[in-house]
PDB file of N, CA and C in Angstrom:
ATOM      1  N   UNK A   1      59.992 -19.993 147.313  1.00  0.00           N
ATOM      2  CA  UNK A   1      60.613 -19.008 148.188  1.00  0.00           C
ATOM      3  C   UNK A   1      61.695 -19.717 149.001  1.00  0.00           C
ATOM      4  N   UNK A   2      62.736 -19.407 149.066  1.00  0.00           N
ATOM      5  CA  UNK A   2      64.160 -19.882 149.876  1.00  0.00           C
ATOM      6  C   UNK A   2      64.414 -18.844 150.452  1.00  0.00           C
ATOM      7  N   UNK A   3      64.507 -18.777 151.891  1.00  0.00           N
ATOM      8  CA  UNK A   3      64.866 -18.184 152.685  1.00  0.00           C
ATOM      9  C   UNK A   3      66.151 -18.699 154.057  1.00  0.00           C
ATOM     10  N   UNK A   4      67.061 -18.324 153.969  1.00  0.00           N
ATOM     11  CA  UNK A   4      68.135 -18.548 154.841  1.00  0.00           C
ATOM     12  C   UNK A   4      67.748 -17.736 155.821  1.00  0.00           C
ATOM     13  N   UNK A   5      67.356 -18.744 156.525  1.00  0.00           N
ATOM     14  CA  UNK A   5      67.048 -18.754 158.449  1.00  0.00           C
ATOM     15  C   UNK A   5      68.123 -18.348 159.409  1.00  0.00           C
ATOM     16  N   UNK A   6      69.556 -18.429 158.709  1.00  0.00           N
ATOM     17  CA  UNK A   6      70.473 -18.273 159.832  1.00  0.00           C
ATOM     18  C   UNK A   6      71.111 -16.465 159.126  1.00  0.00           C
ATOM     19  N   UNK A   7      70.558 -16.449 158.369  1.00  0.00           N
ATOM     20  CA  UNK A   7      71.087 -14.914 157.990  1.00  0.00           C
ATOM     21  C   UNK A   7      69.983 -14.153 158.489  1.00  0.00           C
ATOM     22  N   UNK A   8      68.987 -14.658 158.785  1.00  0.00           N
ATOM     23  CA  UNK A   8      67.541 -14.024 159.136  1.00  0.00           C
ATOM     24  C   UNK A   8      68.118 -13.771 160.856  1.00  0.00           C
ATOM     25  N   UNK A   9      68.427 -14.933 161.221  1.00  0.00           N
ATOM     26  CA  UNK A   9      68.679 -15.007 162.592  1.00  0.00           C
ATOM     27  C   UNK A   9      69.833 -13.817 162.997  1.00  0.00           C
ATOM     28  N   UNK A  10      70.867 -13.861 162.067  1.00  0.00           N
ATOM     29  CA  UNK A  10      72.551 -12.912 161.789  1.00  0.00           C
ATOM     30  C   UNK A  10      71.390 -11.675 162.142  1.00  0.00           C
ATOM     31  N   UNK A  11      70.712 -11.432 160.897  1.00  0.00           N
ATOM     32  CA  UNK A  11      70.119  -9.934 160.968  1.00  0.00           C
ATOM     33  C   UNK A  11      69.306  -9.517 161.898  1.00  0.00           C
ATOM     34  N   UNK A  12      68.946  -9.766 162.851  1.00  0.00           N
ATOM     35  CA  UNK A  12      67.649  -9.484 163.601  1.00  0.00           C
ATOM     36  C   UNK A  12      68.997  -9.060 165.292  1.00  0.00           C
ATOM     37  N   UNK A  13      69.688 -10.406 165.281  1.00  0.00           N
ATOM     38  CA  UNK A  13      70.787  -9.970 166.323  1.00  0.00           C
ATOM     39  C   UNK A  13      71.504  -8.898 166.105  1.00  0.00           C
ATOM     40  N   UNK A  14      71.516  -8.877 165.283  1.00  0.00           N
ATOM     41  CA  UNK A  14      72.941  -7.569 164.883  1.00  0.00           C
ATOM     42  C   UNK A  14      71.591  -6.060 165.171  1.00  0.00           C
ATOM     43  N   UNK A  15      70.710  -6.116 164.345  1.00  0.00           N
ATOM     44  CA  UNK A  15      70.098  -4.816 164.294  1.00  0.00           C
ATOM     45  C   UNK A  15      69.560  -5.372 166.125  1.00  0.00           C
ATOM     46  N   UNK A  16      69.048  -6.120 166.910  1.00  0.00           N
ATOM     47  CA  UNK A  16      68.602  -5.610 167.896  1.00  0.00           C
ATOM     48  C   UNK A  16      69.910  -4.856 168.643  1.00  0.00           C
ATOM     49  N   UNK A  17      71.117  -5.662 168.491  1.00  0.00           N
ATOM     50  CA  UNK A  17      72.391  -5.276 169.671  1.00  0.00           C
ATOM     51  C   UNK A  17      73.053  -3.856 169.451  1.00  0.00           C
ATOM     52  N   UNK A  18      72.967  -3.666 167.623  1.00  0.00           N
ATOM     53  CA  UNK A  18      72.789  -1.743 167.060  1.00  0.00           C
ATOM     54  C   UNK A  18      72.112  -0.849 167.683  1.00  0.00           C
ATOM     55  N   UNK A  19      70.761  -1.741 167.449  1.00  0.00           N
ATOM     56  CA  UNK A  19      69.632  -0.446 168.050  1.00  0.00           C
ATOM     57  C   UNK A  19      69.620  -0.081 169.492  1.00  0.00           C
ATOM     58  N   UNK A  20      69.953  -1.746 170.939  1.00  0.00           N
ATOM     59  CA  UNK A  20      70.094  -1.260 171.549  1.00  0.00           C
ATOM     60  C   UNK A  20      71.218  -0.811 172.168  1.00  0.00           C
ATOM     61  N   UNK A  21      72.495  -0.677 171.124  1.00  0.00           N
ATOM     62  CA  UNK A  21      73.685   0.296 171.889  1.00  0.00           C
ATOM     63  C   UNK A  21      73.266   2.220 171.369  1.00  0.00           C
ATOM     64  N   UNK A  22      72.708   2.203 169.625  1.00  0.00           N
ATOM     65  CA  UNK A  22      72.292   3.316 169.664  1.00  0.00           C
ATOM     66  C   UNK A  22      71.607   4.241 170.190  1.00  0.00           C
ATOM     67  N   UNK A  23      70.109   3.594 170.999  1.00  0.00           N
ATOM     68  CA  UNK A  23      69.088   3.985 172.157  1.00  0.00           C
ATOM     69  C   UNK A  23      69.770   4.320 173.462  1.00  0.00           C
ATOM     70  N   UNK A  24      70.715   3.851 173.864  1.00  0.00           N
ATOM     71  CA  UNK A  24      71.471   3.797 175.057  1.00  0.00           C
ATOM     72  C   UNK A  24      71.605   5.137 175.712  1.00  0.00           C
ATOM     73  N   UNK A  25      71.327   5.368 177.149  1.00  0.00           N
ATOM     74  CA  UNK A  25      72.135   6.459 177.685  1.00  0.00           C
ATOM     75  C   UNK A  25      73.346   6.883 176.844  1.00  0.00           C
ATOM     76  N   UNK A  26      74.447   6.099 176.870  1.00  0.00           N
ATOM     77  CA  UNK A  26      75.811   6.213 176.598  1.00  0.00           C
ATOM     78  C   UNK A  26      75.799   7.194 175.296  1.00  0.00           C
ATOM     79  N   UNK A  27      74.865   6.945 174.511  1.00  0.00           N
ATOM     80  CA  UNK A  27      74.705   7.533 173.243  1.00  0.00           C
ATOM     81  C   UNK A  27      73.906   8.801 172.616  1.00  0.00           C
ATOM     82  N   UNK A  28      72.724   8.216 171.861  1.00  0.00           N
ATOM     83  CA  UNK A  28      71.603   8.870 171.399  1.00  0.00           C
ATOM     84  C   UNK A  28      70.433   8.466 172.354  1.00  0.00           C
ATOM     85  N   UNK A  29      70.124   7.931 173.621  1.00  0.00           N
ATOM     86  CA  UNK A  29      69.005   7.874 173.646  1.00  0.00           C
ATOM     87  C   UNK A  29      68.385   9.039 174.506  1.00  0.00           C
ATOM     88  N   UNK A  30      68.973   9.973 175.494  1.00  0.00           N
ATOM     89  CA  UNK A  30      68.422  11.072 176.091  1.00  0.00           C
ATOM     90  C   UNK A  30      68.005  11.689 175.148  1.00  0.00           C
ATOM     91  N   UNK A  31      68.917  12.205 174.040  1.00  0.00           N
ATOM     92  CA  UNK A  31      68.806  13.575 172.787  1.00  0.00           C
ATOM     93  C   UNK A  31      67.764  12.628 172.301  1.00  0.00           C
ATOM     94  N   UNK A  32      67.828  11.477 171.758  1.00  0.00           N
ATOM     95  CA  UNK A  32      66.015  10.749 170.913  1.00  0.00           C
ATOM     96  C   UNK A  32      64.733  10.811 171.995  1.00  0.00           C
ATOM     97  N   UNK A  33      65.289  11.204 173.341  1.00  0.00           N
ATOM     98  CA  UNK A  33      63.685  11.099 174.150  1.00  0.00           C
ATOM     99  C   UNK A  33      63.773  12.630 174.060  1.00  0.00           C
ATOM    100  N   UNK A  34      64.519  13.269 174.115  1.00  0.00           N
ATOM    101  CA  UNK A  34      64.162  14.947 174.226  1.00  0.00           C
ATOM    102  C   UNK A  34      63.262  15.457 172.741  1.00  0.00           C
ATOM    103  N   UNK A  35      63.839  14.838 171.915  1.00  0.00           N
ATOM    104  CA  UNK A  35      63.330  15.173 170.139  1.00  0.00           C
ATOM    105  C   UNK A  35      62.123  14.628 170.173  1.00  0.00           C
ATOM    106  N   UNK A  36      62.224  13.837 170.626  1.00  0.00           N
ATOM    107  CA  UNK A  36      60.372  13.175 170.551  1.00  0.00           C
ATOM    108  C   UNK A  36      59.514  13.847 171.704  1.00  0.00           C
ATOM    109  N   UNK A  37      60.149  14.290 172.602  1.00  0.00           N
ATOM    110  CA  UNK A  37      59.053  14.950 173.217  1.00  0.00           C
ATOM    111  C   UNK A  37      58.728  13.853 174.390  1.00  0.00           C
ATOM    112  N   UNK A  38      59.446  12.792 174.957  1.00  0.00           N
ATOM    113  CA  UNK A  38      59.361  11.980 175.811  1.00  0.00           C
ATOM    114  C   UNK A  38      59.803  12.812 176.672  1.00  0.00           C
ATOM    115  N   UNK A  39      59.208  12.890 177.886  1.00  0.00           N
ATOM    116  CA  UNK A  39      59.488  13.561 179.036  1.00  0.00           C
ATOM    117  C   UNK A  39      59.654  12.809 180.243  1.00  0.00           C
ATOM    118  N   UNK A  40      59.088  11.432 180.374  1.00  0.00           N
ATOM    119  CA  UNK A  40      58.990  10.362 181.084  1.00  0.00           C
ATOM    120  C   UNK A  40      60.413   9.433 181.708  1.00  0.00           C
ATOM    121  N   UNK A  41      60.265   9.553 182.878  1.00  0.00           N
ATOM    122  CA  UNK A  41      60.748   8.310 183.208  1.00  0.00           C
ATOM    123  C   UNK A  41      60.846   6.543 182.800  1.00  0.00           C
ATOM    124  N   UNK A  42      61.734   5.791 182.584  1.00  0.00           N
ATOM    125  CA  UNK A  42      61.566   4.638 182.176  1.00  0.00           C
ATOM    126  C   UNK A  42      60.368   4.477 183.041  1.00  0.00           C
ATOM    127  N   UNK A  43      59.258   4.081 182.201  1.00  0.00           N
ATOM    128  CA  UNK A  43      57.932   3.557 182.985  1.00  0.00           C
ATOM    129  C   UNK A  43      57.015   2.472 181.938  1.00  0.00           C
ATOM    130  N   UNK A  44      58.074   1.906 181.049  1.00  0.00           N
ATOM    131  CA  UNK A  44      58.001   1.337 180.046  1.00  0.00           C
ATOM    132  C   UNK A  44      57.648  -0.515 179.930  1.00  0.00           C
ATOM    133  N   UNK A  45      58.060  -1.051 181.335  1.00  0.00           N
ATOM    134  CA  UNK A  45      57.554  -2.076 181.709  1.00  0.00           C
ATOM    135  C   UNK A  45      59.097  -2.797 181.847  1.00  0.00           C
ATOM    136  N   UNK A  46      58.946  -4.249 182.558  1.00  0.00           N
ATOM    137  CA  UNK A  46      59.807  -5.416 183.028  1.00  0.00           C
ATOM    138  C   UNK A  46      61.009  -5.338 182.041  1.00  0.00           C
ATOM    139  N   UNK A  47      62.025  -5.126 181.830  1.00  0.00           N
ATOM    140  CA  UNK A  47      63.081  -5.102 180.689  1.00  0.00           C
ATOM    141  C   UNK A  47      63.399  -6.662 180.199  1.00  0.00           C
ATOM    142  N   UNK A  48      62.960  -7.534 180.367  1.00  0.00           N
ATOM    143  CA  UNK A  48      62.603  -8.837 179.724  1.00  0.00           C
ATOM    144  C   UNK A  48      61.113  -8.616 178.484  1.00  0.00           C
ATOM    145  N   UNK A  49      60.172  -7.988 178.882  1.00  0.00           N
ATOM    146  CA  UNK A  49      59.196  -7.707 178.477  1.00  0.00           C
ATOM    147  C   UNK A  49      59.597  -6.806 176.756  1.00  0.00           C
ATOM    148  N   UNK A  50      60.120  -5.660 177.577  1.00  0.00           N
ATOM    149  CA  UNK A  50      61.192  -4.561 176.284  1.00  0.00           C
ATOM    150  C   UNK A  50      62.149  -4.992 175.489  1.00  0.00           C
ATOM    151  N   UNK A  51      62.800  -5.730 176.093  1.00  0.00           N
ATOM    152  CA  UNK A  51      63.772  -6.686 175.363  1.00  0.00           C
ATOM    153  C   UNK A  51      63.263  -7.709 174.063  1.00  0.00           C
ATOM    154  N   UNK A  52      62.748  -8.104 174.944  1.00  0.00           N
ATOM    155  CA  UNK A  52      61.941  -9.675 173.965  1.00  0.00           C
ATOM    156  C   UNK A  52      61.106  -9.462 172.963  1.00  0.00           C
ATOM    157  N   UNK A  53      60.482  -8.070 173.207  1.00  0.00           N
ATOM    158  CA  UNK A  53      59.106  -7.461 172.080  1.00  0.00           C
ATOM    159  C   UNK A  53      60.469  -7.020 171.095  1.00  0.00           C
ATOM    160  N   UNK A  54      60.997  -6.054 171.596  1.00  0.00           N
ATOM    161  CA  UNK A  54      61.840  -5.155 170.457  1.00  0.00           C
ATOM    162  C   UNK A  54      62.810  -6.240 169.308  1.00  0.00           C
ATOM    163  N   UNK A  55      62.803  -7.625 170.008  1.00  0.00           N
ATOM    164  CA  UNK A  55      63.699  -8.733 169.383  1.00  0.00           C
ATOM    165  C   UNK A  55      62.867  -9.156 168.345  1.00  0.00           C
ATOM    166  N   UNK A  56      61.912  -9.226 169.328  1.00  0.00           N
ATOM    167  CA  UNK A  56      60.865 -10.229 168.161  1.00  0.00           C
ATOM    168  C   UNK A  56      60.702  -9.202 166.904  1.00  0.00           C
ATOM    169  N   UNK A  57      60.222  -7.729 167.249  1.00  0.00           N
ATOM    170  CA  UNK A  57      59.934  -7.338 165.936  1.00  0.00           C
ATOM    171  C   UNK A  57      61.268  -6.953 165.231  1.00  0.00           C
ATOM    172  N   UNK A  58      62.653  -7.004 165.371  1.00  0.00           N
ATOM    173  CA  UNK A  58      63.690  -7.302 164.632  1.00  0.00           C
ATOM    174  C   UNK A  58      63.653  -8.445 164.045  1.00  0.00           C
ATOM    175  N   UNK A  59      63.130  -9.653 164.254  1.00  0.00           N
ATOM    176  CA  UNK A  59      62.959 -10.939 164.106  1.00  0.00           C
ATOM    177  C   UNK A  59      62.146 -10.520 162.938  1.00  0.00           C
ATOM    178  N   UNK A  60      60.891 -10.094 162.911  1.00  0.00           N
ATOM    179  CA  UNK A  60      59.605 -10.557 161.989  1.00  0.00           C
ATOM    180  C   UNK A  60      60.532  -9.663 160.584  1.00  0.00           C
ATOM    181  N   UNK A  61      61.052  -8.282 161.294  1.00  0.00           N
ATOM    182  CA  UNK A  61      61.704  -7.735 160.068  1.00  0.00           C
ATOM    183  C   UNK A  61      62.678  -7.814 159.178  1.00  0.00           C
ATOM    184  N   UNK A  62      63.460  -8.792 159.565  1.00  0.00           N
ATOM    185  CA  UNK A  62      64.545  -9.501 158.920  1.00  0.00           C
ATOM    186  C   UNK A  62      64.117 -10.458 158.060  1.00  0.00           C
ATOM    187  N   UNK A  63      62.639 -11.154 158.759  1.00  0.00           N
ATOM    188  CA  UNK A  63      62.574 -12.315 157.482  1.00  0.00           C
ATOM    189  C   UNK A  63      61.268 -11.572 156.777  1.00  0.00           C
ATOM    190  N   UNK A  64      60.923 -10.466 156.815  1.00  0.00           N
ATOM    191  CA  UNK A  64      60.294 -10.026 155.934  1.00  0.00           C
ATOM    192  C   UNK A  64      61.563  -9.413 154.408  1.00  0.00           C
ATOM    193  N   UNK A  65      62.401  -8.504 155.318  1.00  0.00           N
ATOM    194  CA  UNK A  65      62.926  -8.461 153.922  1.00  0.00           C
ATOM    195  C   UNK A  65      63.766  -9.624 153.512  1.00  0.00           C
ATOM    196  N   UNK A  66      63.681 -10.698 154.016  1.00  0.00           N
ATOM    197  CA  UNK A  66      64.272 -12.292 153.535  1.00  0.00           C
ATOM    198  C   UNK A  66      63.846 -12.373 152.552  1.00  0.00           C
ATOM    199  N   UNK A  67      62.036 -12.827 152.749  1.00  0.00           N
ATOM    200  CA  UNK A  67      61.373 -12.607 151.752  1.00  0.00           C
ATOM    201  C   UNK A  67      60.450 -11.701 150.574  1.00  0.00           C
ATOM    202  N   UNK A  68      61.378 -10.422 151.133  1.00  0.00           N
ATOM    203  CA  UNK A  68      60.785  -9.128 149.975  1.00  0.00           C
ATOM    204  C   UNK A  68      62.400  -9.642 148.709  1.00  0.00           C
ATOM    205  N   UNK A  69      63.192  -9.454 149.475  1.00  0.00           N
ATOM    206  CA  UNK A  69      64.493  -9.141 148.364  1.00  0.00           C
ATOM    207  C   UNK A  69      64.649 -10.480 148.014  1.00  0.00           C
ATOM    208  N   UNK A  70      64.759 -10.564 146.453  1.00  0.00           N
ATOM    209  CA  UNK A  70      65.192 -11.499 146.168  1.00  0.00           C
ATOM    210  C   UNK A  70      67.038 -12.236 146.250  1.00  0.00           C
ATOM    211  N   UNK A  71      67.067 -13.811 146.125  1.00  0.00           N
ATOM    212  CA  UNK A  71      68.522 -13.788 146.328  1.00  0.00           C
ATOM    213  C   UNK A  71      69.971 -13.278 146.173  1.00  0.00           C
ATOM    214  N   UNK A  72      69.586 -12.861 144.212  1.00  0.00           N
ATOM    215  CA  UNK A  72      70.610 -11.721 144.110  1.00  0.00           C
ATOM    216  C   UNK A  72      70.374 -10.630 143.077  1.00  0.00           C
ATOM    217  N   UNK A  73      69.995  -9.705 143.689  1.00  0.00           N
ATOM    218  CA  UNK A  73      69.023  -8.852 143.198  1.00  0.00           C
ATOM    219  C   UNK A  73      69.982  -8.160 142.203  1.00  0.00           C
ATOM    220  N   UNK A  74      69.813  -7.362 141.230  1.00  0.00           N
ATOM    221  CA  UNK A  74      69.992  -6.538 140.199  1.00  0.00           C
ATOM    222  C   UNK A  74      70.364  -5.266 140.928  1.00  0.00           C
ATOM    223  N   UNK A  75      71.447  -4.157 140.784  1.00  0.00           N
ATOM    224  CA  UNK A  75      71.293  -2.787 141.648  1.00  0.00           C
ATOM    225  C   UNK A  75      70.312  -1.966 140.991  1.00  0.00           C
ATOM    226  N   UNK A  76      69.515  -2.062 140.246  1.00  0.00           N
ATOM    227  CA  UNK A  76      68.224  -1.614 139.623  1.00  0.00           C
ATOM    228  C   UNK A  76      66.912  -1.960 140.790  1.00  0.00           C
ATOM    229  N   UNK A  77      67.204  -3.712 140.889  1.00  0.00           N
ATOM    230  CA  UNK A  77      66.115  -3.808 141.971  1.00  0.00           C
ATOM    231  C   UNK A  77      66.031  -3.560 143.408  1.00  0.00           C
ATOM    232  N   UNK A  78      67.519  -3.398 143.594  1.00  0.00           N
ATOM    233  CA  UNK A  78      68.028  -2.945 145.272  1.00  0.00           C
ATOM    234  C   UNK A  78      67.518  -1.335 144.800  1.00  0.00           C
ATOM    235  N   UNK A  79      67.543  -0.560 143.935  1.00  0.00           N
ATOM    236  CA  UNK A  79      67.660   1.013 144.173  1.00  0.00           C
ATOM    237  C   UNK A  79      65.690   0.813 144.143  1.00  0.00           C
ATOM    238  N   UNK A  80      65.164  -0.145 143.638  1.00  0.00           N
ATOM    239  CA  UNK A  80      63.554  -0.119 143.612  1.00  0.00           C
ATOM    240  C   UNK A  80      62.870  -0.149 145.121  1.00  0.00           C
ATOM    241  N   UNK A  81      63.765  -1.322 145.751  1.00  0.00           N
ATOM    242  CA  UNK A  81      63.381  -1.733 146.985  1.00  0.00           C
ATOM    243  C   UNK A  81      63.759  -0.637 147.877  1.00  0.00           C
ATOM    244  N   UNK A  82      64.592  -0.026 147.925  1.00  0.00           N
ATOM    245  CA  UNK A  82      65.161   0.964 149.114  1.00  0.00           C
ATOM    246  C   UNK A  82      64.445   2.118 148.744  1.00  0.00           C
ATOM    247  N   UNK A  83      63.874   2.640 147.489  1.00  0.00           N
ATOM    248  CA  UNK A  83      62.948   3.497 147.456  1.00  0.00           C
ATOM    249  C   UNK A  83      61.674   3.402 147.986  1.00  0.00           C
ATOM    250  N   UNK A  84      60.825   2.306 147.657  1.00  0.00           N
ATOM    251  CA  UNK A  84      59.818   1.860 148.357  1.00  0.00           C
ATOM    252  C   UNK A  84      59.818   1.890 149.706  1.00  0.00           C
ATOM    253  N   UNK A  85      60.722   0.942 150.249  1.00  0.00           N
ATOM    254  CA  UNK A  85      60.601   1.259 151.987  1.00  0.00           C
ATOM    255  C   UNK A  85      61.628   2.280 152.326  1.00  0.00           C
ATOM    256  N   UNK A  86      62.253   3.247 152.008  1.00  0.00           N
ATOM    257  CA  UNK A  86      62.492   4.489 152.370  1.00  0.00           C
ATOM    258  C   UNK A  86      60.979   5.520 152.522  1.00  0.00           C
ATOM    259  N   UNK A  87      60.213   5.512 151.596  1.00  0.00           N
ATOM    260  CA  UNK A  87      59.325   5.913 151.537  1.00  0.00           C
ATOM    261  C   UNK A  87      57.875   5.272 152.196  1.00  0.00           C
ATOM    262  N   UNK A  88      58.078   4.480 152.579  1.00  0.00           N
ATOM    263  CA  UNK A  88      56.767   4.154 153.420  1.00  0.00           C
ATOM    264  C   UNK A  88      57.493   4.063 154.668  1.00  0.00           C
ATOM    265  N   UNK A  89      58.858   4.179 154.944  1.00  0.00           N
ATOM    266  CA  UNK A  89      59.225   4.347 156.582  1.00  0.00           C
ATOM    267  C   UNK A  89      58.654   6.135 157.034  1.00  0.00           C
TER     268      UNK A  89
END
């Protein structure tokens, strides 16, 4: 298994700094707390705490699909893989 650590690292920054401009006031995140049915005030804990969890599990998920996808996959095996976790998301 070969896994590039610094593309792992690329991916986890990029999707946390996405997710948290997409979540944002500025954006989608009132209309995503109204759709879900969040009615709450931020009461969510220390924003070091929120920060650092939501990183880490960008972290674990980047080098999971590090090591789900292979190095250079076939578009047969990319259309296999994106079916699979389309479908179990």
């Amino acid at each position: 298994m070969q896994v590039n650590y610094l593309a792992v690292l690329v991916a986890a920054v990029s999707t946390f700094l996405l997710g948290g401009l997409w979540y944002s006031p500025k954006l989608f995140g009132p209309a995503w707390q109204l759709a879900a049915g969040d009615t709450r005030k931020k009461e969510n804990g220390h924003p070091a705490k929120v920060f650092g969890t939501s990183f880490l599990f960008a972290l674990v998920a980047a080098f999971a699909y590090a090591v789900l996808i292979p190095i250079q996959p076939s578009v047969l095996q990319f259309a296999i893989y994106g079916a699979i976790l389309g479908a179990w998301r």
